[in-house]
Protein backbone atom coordinates (compact mmCIF):
# COMPACT_ATOMS: atom_id res chain seq x y z
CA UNK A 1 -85.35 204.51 -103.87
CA UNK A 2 -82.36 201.87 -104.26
CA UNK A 3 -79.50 202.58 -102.61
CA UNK A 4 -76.15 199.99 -102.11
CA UNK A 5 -73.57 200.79 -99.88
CA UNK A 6 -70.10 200.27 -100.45
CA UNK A 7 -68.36 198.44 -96.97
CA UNK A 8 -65.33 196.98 -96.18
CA UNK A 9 -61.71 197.23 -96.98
CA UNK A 10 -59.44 197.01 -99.90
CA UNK A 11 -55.87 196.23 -100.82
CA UNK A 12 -53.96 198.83 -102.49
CA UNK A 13 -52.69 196.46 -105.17
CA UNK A 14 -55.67 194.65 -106.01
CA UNK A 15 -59.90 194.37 -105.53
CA UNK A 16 -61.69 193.23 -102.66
CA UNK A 17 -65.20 192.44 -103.28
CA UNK A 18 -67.33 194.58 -101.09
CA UNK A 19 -71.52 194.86 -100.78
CA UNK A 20 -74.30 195.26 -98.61
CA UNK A 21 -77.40 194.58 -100.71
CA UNK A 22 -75.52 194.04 -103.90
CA UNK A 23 -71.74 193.13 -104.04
CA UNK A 24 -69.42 196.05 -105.16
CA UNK A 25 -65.53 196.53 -105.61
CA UNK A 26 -62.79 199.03 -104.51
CA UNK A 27 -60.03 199.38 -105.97
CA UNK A 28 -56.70 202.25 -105.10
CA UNK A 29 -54.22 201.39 -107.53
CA UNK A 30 -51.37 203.80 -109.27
CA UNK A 31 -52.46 201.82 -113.05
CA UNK A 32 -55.67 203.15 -113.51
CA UNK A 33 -55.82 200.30 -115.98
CA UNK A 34 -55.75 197.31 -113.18
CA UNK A 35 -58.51 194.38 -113.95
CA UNK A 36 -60.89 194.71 -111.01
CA UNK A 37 -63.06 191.53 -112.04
CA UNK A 38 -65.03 190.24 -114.92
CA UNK A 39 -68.36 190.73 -114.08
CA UNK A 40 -67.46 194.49 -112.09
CA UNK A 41 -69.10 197.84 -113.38
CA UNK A 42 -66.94 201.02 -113.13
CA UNK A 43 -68.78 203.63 -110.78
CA UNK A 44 -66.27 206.32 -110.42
CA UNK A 45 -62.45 206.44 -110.42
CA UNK A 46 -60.91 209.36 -108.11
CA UNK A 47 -57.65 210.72 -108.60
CA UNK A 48 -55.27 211.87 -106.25
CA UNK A 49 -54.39 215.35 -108.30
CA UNK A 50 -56.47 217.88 -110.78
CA UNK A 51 -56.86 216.48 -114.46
CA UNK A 52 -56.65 212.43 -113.65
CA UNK A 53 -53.36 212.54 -112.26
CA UNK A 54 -51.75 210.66 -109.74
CA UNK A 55 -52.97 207.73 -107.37
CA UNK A 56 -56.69 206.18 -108.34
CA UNK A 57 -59.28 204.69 -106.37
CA UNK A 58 -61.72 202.52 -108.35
CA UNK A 59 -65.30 201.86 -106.81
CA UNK A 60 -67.25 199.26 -108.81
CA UNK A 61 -70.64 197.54 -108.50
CA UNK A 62 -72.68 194.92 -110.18
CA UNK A 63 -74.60 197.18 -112.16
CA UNK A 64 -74.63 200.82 -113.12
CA UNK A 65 -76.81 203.71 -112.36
CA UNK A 66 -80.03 204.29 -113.40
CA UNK A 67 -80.74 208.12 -114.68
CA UNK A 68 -83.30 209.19 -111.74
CA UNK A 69 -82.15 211.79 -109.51
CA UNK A 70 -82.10 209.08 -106.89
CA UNK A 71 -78.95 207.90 -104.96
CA UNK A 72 -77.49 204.35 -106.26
CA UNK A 73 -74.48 203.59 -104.54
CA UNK A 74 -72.77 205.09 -101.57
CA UNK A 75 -69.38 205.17 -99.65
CA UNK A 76 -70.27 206.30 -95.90
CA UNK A 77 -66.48 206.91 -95.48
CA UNK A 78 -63.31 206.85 -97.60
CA UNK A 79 -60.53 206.07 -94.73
CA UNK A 80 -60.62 202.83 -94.15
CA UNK A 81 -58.97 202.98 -97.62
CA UNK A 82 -56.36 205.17 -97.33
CA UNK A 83 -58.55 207.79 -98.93
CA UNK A 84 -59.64 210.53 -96.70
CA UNK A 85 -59.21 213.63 -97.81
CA UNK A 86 -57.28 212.85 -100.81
CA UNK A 87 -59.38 213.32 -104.37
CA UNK A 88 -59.15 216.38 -106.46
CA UNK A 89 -60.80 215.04 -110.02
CA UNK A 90 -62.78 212.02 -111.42
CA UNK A 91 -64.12 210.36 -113.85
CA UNK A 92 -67.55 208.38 -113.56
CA UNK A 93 -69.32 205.66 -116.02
CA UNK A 94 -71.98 203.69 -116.33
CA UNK A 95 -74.43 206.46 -115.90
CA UNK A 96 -72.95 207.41 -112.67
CA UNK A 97 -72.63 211.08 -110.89
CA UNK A 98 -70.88 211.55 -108.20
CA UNK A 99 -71.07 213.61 -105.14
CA UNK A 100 -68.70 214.51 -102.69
CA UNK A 101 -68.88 215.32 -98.81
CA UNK A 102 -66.63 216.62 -96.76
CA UNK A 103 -67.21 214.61 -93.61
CA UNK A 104 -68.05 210.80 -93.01
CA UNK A 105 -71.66 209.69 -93.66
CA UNK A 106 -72.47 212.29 -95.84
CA UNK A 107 -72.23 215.66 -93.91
CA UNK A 108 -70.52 218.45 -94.11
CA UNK A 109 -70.10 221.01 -97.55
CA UNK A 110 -70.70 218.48 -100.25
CA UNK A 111 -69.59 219.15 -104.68
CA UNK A 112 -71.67 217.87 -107.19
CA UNK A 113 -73.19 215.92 -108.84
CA UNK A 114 -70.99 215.70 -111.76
CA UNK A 115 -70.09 212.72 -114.23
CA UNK A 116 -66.38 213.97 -114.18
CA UNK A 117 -64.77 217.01 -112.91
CA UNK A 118 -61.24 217.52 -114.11
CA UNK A 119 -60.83 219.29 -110.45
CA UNK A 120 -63.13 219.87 -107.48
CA UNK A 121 -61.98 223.38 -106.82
CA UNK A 122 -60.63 224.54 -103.59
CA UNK A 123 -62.83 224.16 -100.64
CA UNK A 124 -63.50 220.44 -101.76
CA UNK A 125 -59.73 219.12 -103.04
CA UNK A 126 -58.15 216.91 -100.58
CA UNK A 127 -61.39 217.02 -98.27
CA UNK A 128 -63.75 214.52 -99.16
CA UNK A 129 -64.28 211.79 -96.73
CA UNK A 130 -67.75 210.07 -98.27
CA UNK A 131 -69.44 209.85 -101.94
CA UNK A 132 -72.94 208.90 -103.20
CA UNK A 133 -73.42 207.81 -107.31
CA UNK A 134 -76.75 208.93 -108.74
């Protein structure tokens, strides 16, 4: 199983390249259009509101993921980016499903795993706090 973790912190008006075993990118923007880097591979892009709306938060990695049920990339926690308990849709690419928790590190009620989901119903809008892209 391959798994790369997403670490570190990122500006809200721009990228910071982030990576354990393989670099990745995060991105919270308000243009869901923003250039996060020429060589970066779109994961997942949350929304702060149901059907795409609102704030986004990009995550990004060198590659995509593969199509076995296996976990890819992870983010063990979503505040040091501003991001706790804020999605309610998203999109993913590049093969990429995501799935929600509730709680830091992965615990907690979790939602998924779903290439998009125009809105992650009640118990899980506004309170995921860590993802994992399969």
């Amino acid at each position: 199983m391959r798994i790369r973790s997403v670490l570190a912190a990122a500006a809200l008006t721009g990228a910071a390249v982030l990576g354990a075993v393989a670099p990745a990118q995060a991105a919270p923007t308000n243009d869901t259009t923003q250039d996060v880097g020429a060589l970066a591979v779109v994961h997942v892009v949350h929304y702060q509101h149901s059907n795409y709306g609102g704030a986004s938060f990009t995550l990004n990695g060198d590659y995509g993921c593969d199509t076995n049920p296996d976990v890819d990339w992870q983010l063990s926690s979503y505040s040091p980016y501003g991001w706790n308990d804020t999605v309610s849709s998203f999109l993913g690419y590049s093969d990429c499903e995501t799935k929600l928790w509730e709680h830091d590190n992965f615990g907690g009620a979790s939602y998924g795993a779903y290439t998009n989901s125009s809105y992650v119903g009640d118990a899980m809008n506004d309170k995921a706090s860590s993802s994992q892209n399969s």
